[in-house]
PDB file of N, CA and C in Angstrom:
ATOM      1  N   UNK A   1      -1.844 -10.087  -0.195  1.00  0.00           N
ATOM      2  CA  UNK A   1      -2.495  -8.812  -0.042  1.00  0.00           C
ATOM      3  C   UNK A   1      -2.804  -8.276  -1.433  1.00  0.00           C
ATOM      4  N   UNK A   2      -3.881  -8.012  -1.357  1.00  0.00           N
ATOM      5  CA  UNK A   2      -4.613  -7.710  -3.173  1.00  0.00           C
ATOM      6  C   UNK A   2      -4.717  -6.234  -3.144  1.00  0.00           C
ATOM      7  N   UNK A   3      -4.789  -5.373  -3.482  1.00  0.00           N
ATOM      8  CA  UNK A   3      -5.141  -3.678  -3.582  1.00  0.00           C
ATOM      9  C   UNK A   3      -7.109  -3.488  -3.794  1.00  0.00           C
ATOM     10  N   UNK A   4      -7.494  -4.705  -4.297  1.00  0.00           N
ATOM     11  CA  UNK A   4      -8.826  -4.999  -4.260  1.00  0.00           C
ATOM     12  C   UNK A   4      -9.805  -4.195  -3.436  1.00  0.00           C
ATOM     13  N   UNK A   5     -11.146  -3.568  -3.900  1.00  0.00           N
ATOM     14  CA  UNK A   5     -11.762  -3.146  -2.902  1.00  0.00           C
ATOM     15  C   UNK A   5     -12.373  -4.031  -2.097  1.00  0.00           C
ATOM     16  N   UNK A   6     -11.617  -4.329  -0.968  1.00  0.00           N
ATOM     17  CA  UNK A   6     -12.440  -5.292   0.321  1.00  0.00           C
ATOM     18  C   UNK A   6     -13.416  -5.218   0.986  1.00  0.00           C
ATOM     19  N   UNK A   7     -13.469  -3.295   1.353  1.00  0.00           N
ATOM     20  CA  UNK A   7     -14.759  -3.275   1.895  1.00  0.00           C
ATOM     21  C   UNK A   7     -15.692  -3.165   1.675  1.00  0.00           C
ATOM     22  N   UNK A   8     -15.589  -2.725  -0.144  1.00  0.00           N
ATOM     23  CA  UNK A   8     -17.282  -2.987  -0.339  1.00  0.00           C
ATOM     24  C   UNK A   8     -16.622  -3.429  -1.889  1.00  0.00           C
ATOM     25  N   UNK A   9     -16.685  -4.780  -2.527  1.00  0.00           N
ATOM     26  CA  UNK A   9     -16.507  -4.998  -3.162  1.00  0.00           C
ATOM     27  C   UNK A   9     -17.338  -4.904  -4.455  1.00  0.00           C
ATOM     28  N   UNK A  10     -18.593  -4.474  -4.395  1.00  0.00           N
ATOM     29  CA  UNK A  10     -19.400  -3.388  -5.112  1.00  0.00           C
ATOM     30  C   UNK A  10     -19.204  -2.242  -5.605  1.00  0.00           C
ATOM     31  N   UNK A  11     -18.510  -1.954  -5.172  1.00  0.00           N
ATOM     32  CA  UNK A  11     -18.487  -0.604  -4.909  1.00  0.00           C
ATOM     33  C   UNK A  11     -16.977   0.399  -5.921  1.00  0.00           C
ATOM     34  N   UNK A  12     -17.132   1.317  -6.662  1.00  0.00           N
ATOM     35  CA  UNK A  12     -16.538   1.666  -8.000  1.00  0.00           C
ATOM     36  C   UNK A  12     -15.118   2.587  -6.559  1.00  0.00           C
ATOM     37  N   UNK A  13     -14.083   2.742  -7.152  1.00  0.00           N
ATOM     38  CA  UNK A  13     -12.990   3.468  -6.484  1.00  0.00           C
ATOM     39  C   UNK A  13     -12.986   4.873  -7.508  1.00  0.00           C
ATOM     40  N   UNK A  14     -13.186   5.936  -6.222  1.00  0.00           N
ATOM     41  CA  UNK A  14     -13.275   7.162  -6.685  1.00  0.00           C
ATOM     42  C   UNK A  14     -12.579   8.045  -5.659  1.00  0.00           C
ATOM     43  N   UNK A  15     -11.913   9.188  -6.364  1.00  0.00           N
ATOM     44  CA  UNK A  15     -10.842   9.814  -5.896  1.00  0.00           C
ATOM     45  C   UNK A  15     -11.393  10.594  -4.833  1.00  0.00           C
ATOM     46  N   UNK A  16      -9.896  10.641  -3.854  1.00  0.00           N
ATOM     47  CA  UNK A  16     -10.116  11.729  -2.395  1.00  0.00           C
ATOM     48  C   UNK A  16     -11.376  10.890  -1.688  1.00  0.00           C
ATOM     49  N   UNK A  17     -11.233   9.189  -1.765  1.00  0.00           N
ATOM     50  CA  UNK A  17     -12.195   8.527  -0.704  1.00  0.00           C
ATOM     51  C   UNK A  17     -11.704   7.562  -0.554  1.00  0.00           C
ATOM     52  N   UNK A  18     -11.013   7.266   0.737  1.00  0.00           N
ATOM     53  CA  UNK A  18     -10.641   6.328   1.299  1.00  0.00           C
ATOM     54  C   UNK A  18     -10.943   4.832   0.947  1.00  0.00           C
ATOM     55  N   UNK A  19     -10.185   3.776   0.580  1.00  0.00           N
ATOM     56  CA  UNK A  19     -10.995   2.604  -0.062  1.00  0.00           C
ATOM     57  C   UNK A  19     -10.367   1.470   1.043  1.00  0.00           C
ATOM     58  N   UNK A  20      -9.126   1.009   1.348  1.00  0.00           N
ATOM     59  CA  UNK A  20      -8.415   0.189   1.899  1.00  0.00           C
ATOM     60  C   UNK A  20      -8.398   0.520   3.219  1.00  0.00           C
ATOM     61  N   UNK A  21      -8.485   2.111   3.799  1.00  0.00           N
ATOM     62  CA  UNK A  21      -8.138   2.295   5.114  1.00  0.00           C
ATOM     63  C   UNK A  21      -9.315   3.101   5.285  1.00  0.00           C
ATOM     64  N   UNK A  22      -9.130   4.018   6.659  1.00  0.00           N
ATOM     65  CA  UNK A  22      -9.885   4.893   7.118  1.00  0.00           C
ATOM     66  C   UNK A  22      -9.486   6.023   6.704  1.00  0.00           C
ATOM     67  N   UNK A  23      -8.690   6.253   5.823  1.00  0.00           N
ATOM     68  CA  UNK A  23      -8.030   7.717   5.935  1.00  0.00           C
ATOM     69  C   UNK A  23      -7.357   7.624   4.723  1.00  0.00           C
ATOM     70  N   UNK A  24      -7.124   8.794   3.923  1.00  0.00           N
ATOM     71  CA  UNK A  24      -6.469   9.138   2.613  1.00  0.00           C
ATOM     72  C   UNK A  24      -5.470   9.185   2.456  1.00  0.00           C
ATOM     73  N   UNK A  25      -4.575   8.628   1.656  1.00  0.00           N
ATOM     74  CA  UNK A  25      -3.232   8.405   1.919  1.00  0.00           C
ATOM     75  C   UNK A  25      -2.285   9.801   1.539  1.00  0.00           C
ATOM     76  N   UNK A  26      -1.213  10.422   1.871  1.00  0.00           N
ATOM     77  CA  UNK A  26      -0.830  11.396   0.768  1.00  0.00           C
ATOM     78  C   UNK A  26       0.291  11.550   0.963  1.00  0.00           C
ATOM     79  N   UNK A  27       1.248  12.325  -0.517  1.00  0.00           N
ATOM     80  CA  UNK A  27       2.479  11.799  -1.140  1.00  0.00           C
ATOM     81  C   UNK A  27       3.431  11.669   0.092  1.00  0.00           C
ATOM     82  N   UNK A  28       4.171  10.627   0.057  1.00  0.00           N
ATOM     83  CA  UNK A  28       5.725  10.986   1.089  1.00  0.00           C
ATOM     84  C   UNK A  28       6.587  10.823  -0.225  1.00  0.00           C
ATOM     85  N   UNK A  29       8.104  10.994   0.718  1.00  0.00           N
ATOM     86  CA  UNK A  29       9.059  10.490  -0.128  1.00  0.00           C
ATOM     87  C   UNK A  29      10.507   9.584   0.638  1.00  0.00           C
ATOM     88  N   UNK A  30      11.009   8.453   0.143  1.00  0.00           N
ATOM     89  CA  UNK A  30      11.156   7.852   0.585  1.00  0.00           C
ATOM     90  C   UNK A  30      12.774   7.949  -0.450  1.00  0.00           C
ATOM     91  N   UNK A  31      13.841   7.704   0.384  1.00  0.00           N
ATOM     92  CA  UNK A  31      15.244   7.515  -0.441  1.00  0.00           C
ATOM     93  C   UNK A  31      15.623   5.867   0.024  1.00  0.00           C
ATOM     94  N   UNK A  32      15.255   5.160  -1.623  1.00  0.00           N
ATOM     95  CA  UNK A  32      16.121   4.232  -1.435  1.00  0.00           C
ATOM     96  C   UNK A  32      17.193   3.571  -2.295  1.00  0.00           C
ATOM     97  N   UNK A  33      17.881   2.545  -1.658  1.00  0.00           N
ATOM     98  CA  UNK A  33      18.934   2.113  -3.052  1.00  0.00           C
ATOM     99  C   UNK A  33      17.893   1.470  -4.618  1.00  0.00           C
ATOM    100  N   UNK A  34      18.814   1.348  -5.475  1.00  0.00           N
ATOM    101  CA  UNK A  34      18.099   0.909  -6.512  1.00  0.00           C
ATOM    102  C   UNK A  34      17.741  -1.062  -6.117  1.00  0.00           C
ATOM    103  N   UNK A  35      18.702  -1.143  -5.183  1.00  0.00           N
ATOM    104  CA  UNK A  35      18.296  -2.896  -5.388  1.00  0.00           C
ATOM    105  C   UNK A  35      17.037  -2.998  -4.361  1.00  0.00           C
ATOM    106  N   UNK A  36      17.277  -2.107  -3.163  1.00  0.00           N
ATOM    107  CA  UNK A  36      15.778  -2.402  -2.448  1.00  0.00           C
ATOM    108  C   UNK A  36      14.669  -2.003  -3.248  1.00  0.00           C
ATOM    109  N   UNK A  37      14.654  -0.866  -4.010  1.00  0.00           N
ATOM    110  CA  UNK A  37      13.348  -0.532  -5.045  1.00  0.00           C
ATOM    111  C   UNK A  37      13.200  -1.525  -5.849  1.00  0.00           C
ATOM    112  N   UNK A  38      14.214  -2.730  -6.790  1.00  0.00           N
ATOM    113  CA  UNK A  38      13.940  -3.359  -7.098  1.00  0.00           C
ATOM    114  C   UNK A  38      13.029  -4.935  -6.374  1.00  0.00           C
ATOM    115  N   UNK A  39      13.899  -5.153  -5.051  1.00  0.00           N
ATOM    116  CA  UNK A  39      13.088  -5.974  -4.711  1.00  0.00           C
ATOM    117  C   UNK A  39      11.667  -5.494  -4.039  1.00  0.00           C
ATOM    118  N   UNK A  40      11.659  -4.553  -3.672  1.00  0.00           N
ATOM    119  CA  UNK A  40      10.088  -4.307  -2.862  1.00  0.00           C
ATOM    120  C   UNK A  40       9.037  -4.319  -4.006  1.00  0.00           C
ATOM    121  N   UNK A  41      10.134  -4.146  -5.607  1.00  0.00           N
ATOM    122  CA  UNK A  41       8.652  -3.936  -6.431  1.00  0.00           C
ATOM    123  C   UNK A  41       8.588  -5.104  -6.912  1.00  0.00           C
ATOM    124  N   UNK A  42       9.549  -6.699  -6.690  1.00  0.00           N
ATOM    125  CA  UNK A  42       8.922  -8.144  -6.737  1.00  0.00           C
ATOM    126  C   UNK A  42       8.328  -8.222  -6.214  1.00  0.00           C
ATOM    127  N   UNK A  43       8.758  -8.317  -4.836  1.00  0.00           N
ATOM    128  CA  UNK A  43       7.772  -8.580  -3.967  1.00  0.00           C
ATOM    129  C   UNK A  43       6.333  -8.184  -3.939  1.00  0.00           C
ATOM    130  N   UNK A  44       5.820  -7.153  -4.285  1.00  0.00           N
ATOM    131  CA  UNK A  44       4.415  -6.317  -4.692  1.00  0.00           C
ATOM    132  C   UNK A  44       3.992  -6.955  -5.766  1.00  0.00           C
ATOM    133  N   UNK A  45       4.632  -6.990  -6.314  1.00  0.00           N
ATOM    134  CA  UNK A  45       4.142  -7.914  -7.885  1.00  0.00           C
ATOM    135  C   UNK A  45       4.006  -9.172  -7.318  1.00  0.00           C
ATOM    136  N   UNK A  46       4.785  -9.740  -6.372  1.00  0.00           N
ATOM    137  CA  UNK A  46       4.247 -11.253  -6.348  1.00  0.00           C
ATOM    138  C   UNK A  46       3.122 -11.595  -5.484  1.00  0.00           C
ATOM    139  N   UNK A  47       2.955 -10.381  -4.519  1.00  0.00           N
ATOM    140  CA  UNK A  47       1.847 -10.224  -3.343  1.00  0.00           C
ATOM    141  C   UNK A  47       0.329  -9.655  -4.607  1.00  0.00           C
ATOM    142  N   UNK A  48       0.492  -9.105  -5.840  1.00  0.00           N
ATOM    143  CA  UNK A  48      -0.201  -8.988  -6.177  1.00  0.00           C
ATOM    144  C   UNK A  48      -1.114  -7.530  -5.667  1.00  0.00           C
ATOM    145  N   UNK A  49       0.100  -6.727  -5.278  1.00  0.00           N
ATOM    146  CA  UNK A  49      -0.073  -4.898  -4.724  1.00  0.00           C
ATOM    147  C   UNK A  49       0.327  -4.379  -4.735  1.00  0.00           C
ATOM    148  N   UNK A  50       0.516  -3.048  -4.818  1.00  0.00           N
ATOM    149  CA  UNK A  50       1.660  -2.058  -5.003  1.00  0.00           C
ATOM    150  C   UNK A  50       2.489  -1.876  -3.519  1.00  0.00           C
ATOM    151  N   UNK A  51       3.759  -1.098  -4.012  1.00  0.00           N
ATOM    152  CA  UNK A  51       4.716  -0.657  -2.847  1.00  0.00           C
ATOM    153  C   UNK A  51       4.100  -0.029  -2.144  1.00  0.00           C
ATOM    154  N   UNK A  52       3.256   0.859  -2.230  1.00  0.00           N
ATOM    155  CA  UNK A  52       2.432   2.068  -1.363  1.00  0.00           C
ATOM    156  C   UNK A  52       1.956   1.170  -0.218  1.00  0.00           C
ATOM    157  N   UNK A  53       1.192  -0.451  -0.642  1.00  0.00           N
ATOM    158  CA  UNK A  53       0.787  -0.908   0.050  1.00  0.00           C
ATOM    159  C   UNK A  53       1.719  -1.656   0.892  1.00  0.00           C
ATOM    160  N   UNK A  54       2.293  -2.312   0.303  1.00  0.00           N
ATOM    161  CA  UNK A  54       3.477  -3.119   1.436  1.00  0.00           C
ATOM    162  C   UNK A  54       4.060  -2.462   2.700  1.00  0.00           C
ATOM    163  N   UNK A  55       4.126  -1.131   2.075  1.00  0.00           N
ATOM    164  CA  UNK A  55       5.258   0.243   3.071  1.00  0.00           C
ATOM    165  C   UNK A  55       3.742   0.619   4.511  1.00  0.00           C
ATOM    166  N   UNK A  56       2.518   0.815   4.107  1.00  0.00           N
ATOM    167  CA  UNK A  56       1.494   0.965   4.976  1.00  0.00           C
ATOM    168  C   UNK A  56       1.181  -0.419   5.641  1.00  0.00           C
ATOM    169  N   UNK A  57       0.841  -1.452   5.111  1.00  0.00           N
ATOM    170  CA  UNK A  57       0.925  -2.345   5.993  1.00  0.00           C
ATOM    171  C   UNK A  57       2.054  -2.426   6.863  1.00  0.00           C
ATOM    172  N   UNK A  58       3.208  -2.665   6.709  1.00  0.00           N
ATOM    173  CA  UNK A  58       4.151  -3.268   7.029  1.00  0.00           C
ATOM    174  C   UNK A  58       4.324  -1.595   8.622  1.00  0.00           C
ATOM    175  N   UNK A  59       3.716  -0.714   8.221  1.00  0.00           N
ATOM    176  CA  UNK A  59       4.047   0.675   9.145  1.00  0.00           C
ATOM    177  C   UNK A  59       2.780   0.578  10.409  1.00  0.00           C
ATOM    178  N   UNK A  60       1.751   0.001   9.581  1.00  0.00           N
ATOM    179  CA  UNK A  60       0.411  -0.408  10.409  1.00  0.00           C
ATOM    180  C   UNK A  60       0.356  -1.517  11.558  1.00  0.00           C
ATOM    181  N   UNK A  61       1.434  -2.230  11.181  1.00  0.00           N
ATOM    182  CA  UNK A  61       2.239  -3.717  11.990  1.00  0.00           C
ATOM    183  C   UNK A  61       3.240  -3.344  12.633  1.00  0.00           C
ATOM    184  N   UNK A  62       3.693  -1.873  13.391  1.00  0.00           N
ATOM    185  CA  UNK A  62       4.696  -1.476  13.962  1.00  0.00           C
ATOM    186  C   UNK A  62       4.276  -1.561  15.549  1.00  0.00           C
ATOM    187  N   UNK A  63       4.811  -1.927  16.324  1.00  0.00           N
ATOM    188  CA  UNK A  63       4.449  -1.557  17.366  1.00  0.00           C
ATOM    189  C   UNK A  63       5.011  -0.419  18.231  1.00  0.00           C
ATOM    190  N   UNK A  64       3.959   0.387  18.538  1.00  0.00           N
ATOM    191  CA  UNK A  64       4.912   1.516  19.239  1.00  0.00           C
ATOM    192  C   UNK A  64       5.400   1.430  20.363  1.00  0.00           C
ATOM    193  N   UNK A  65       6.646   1.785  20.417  1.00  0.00           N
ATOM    194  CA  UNK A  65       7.576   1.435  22.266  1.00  0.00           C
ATOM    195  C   UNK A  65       7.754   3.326  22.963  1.00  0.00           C
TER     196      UNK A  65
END
């Protein structure tokens, strides 16, 4: 997963406009230990994306019961 603009790969990234999703993302806050912050931010680095993104995908892949 790249942070890359996919949908229009032309196209310049400019603020307060949606680029990856349909919708604008905005701040949460999240408490975690220091070793999960450490690994989620390998993992992002090795996926080649930030945490913001891993945490939305991975929330977008939930299924609701």
């Amino acid at each position: 997963m790249s942070t890359k603009n996919t949908k229009n790969p032309g196209k310049k990234r400019t603020r307060n406009e949606p680029i990856l999703h349909d919708e604008l993302k905005t701040s949460r806050h999240l408490f975690l230990t220091p070793t999960a912050w450490e690994k989620l931010k390998a993992y992002a680095k090795k996926r080649e994306t930030s945490i913001s993104e891993l945490v939305e995908a991975w929330a977008r892949n939930i299924d609701a019961q």
